[in-house]
Protein backbone atom coordinates (compact mmCIF):
# COMPACT_ATOMS: atom_id res chain seq x y z
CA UNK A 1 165.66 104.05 111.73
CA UNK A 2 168.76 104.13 113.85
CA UNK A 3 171.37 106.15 113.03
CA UNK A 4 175.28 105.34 114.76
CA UNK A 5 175.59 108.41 116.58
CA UNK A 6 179.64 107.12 117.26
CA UNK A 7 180.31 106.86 114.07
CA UNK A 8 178.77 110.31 112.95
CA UNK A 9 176.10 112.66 114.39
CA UNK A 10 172.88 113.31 112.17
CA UNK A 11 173.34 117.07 113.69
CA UNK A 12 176.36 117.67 111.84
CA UNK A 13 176.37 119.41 108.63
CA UNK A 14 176.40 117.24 105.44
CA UNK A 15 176.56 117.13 101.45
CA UNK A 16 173.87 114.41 101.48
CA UNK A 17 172.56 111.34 101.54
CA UNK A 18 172.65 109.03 98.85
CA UNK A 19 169.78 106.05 98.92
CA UNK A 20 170.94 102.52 98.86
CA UNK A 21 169.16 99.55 98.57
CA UNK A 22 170.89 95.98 98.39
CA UNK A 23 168.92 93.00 96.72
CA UNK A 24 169.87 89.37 97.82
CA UNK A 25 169.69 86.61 94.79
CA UNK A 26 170.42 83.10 94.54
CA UNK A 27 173.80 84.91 93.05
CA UNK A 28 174.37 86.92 95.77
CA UNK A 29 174.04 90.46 96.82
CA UNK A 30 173.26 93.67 94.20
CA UNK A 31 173.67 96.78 95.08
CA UNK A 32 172.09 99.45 93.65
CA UNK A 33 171.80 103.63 94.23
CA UNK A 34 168.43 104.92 93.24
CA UNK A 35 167.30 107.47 91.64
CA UNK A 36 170.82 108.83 89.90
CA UNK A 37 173.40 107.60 87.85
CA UNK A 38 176.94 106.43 88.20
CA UNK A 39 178.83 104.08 90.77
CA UNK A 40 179.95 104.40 94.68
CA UNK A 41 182.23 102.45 96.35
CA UNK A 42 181.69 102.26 100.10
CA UNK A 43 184.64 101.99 102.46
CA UNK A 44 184.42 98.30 102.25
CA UNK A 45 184.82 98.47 99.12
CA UNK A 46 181.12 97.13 97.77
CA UNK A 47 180.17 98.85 94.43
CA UNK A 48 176.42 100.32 94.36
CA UNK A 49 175.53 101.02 90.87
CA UNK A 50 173.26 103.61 90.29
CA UNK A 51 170.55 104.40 87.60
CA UNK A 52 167.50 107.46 87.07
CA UNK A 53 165.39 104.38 85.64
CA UNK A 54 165.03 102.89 89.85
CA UNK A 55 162.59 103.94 91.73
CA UNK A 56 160.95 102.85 95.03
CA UNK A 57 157.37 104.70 95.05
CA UNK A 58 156.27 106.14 98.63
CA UNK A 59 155.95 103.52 101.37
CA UNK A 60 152.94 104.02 103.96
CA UNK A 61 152.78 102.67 107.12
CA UNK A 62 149.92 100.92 108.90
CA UNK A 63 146.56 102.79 109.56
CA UNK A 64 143.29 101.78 110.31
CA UNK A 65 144.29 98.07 110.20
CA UNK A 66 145.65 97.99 106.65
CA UNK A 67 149.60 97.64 106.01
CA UNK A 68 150.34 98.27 102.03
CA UNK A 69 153.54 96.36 101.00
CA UNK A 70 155.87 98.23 98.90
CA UNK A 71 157.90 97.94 95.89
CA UNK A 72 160.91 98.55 93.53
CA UNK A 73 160.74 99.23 90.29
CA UNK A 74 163.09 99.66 87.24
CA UNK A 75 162.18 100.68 84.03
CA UNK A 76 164.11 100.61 80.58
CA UNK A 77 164.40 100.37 77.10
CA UNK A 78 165.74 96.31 76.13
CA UNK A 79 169.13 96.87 73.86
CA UNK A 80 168.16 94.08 70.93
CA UNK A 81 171.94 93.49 70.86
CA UNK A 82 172.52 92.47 74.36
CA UNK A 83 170.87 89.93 76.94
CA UNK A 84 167.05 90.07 77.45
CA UNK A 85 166.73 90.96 80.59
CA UNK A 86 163.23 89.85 81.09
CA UNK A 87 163.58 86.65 79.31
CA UNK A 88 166.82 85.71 81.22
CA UNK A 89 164.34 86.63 84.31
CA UNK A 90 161.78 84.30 83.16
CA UNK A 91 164.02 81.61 83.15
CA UNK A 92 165.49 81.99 86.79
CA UNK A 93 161.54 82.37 88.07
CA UNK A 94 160.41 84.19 91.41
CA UNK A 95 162.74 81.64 92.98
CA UNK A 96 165.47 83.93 92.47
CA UNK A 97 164.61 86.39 94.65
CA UNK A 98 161.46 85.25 96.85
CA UNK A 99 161.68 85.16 100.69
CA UNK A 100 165.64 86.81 100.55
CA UNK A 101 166.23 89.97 101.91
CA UNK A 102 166.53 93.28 99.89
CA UNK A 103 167.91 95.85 102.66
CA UNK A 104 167.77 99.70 102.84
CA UNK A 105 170.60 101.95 103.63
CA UNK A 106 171.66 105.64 103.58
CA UNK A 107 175.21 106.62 102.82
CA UNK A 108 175.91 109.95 104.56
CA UNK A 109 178.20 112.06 102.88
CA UNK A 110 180.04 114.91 104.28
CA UNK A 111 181.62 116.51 101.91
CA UNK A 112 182.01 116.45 97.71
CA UNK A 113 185.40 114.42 98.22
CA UNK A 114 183.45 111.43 100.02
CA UNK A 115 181.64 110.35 96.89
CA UNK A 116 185.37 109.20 95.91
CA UNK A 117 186.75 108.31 98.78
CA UNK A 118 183.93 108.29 101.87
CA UNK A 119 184.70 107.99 105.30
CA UNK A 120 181.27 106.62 107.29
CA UNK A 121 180.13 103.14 106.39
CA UNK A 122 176.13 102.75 104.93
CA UNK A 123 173.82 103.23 107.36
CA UNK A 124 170.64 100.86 107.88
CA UNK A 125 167.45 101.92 107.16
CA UNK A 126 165.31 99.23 106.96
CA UNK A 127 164.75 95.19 105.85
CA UNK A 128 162.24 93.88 104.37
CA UNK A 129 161.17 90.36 102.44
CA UNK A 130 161.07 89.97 98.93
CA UNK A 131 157.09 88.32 98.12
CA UNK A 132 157.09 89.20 94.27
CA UNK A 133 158.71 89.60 91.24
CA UNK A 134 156.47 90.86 87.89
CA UNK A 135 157.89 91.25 84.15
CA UNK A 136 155.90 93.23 81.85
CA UNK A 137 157.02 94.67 78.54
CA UNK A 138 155.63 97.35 76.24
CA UNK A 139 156.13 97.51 73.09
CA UNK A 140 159.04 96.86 70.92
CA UNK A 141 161.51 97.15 73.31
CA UNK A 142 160.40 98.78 76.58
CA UNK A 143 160.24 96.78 79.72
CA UNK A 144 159.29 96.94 83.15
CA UNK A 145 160.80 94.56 86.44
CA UNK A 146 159.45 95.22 90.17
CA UNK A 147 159.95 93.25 92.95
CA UNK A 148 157.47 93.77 95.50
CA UNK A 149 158.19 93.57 99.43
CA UNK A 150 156.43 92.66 102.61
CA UNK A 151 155.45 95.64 104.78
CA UNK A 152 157.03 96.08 107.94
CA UNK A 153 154.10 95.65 109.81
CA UNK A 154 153.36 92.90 107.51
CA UNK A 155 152.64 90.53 111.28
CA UNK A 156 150.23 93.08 112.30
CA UNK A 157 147.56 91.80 109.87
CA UNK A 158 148.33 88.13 111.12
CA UNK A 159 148.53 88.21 114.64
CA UNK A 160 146.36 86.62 116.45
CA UNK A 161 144.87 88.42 119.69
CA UNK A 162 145.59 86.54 123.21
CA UNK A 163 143.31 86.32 125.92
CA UNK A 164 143.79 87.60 129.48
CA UNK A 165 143.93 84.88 131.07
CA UNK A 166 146.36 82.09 132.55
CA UNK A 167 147.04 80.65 129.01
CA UNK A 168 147.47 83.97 127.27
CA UNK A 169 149.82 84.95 130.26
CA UNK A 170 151.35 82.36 129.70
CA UNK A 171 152.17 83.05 126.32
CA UNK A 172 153.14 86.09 126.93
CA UNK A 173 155.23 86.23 130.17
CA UNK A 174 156.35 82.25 129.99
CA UNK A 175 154.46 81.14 133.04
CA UNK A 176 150.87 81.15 133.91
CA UNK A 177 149.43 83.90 136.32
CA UNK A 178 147.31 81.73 138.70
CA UNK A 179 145.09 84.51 140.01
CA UNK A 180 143.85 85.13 136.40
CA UNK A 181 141.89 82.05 137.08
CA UNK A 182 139.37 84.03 139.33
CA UNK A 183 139.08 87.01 136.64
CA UNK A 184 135.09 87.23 135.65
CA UNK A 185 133.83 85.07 132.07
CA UNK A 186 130.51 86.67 131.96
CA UNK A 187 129.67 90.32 132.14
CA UNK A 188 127.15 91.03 134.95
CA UNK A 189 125.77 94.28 135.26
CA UNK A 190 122.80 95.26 137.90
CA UNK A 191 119.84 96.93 136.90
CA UNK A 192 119.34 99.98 137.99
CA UNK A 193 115.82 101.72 138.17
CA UNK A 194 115.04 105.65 137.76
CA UNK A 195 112.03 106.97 139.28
């Protein structure tokens, strides 16, 4: 993460952070504050709405080879006098969000008065891809929407390794290394005796 140190410095003492996350549709951008209620305006005037019922469950990086992709989840309890949010969902399909963007951001705030009127723009955190939606519902009226995201190592498990020599070069560096040419193809060890 990089944090604008000329527009604020990390070292300086703050209220908080609040946790941002912005989901891109085929309707455009939602923005959403997890894990507690109410609304923020940011000083562009975008409205995050927040809710208890989001969560994002702990991301891991890569180790030993294996890069977990993550996920956001909401869970509620379907009003049977409004929309159906699931069914609605249904209807759009994992077109609606799959292969768009849902960004992370932080919104430093330095003191109680900025969660009214702040004074530092969101800060990036991270972006991923968007690779899944799933709708489950238990039952009566109690329903369950994440959208699962690539990993940001997600071309680690992918990539494919280059040889050292004038073509892998020249993948990497844009021209081909002539002397690479001479570089040993076999392995050739002598013997050595003890005795």
């Amino acid at each position: 993460m990089t944090l604008t140190i000329e527009q604020w410095n990390p070292r300086d003492r703050l209220v908080g952070f609040l946790d941002l996350v912005n989901i891109n549709t085929t309707d455009g951008d939602f923005g959403f504050i997890m894990g507690t209620d109410g609304t923020f305006t940011d000083v562009i005037g975008k409205t995050w709405y927040g809710s208890t019922l989001i969560s994002v469950p702990r991301l891991q990086s890569a180790i030993d080879g294996i890069a977990p992709a993550g996920s956001i989840e909401m869970s509620f309890v379907q009003d049977p006098s409004d929309l159906d949010v699931i069914e609605r969902l249904r209807e759009l399909g994992v077109a609606y969000v799959w292969n768009r963007p849902i960004t992370f951001f932080i919104q430093p705030i330095r003191a109680m008065s900025e969660f009214q009127a702040p004074s530092l723009a969101p800060e990036l955190h991270t972006s991923r891809t968007i690779r899944t939606m799933t709708l489950s519902g238990s039952g009566a009226r109690d329903r369950r929407i994440s959208i699962g995201f690539e990993p940001w190592t997600e071309d680690r498990r992918s990539s494919r390794r280059i040889a050292l020599n004038t073509v892998g070069h020249a993948k990497l560096a844009g021209s081909e290394n002539p002397s690479l040419s001479f570089m040993p193809t076999e392995n050739f060890e002598e013997e050595k005796l003890f005795g």
